[in-house]
C-alpha atoms as a PDB file:
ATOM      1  CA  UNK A   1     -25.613  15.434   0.736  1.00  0.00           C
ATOM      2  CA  UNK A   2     -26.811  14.787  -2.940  1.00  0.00           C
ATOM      3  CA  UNK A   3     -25.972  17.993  -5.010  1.00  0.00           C
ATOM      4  CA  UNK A   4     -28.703  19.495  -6.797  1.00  0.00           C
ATOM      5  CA  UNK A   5     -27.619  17.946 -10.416  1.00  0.00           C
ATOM      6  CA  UNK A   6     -27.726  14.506  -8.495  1.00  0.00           C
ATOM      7  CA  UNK A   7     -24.299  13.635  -8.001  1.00  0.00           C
ATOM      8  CA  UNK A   8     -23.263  12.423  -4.962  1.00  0.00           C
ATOM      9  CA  UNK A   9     -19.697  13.534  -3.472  1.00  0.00           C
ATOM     10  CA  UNK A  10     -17.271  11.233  -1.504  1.00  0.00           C
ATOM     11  CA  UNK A  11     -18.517  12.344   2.197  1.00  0.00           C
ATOM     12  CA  UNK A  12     -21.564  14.055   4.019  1.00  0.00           C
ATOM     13  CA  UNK A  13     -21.727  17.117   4.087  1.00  0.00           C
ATOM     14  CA  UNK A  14     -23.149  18.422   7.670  1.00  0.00           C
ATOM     15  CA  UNK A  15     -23.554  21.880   9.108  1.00  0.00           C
ATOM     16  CA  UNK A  16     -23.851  22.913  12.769  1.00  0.00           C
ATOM     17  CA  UNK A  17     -26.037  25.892  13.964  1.00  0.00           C
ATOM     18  CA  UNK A  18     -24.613  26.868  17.829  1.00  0.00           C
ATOM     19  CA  UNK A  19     -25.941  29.681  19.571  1.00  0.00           C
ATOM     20  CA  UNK A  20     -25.348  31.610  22.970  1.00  0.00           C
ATOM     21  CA  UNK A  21     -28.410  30.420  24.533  1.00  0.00           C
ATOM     22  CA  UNK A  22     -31.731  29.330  24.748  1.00  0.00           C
ATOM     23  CA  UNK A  23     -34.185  31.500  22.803  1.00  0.00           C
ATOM     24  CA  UNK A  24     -31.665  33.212  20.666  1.00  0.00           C
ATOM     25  CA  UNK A  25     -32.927  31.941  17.233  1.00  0.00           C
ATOM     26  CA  UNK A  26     -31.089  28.813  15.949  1.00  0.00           C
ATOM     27  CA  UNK A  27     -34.172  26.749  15.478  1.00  0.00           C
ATOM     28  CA  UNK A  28     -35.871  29.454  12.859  1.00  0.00           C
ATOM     29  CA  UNK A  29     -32.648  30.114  11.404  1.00  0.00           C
ATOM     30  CA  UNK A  30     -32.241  26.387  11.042  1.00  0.00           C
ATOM     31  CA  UNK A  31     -35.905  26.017   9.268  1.00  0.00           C
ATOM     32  CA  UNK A  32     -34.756  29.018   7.094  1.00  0.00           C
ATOM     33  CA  UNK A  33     -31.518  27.046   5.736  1.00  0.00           C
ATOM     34  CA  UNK A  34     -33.333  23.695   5.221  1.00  0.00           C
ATOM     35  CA  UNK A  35     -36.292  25.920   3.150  1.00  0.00           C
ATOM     36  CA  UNK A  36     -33.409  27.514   1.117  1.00  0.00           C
ATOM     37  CA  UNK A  37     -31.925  24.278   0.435  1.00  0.00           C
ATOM     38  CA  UNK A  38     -34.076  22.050  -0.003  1.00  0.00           C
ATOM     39  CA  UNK A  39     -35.609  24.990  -2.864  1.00  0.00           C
ATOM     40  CA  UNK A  40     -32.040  24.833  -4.116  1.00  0.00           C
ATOM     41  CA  UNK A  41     -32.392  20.839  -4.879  1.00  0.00           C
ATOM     42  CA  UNK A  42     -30.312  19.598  -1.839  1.00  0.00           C
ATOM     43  CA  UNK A  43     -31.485  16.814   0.334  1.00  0.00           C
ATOM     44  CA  UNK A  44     -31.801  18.057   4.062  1.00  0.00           C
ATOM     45  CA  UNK A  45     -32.349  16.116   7.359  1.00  0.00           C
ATOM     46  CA  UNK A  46     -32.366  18.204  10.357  1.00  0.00           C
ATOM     47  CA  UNK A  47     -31.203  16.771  13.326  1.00  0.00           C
ATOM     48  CA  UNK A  48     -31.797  17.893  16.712  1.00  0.00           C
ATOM     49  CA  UNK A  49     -29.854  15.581  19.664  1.00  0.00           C
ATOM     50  CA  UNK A  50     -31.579  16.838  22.415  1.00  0.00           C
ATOM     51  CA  UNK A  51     -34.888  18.227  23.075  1.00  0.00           C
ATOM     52  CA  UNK A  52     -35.533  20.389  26.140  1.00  0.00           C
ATOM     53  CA  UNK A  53     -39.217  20.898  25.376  1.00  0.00           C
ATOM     54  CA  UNK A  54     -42.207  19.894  27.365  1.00  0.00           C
ATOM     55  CA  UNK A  55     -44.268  20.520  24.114  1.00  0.00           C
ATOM     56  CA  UNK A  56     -44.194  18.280  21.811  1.00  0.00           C
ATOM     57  CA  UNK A  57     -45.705  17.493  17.817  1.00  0.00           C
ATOM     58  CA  UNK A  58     -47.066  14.555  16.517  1.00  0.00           C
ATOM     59  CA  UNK A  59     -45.512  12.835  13.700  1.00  0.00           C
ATOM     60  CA  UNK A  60     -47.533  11.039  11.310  1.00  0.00           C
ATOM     61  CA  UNK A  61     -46.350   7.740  12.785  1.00  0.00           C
ATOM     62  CA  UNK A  62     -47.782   8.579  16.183  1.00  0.00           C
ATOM     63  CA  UNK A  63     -44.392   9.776  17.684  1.00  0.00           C
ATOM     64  CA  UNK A  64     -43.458  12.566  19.241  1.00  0.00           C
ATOM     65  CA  UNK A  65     -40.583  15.318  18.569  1.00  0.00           C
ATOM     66  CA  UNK A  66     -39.999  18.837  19.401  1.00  0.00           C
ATOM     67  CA  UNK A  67     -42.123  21.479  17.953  1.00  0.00           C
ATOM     68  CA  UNK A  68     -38.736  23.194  16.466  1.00  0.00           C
ATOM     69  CA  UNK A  69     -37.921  20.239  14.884  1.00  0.00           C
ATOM     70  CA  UNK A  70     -41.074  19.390  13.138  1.00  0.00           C
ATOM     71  CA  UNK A  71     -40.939  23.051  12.009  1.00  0.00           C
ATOM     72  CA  UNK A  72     -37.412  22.311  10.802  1.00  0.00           C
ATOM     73  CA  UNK A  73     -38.660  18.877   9.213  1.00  0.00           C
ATOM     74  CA  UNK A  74     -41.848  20.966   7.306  1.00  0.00           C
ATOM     75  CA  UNK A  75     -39.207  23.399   6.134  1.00  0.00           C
ATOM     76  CA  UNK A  76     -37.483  20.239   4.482  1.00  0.00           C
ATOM     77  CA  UNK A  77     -40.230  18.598   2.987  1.00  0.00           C
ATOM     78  CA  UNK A  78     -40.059  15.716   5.026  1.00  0.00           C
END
């Protein structure tokens, strides 16, 4: 992950959100990190592997991906 002054370090940084259950919060509290740093100058990609959601949002490509995630993905700027 770029740091905010630019430089790059040797590896990736990554951070993993795990919670109890469904419904317990870790997709706002993911779109709340991403907001704070991204504002912070950090490049964030949110990443979810699965989605259990029969709802789904429309990227601007015409695909598909879960409604947390494109919350998560606004939160980012991307």
């Amino acid at each position: 992950m770029p740091r905010p002054n630019g430089q790059r370090g040797g590896r990736t940084a990554a951070l993993m959100l795990q919670g109890t259950g469904s419904d317990v919060g870790k997709s706002l509290l993911v779109a709340g990190l991403a907001r704070a740093l991204t504002r912070r100058g950090y490049q964030v990609r949110p990443f979810k592997p699965q989605n259990m959601s029969n709802n789904a949002a429309v990227t601007p490509d015409g695909g598909e991906i879960g409604r947390a995630q494109a919350l998560q993905a606004r939160a980012c700027g991307v």
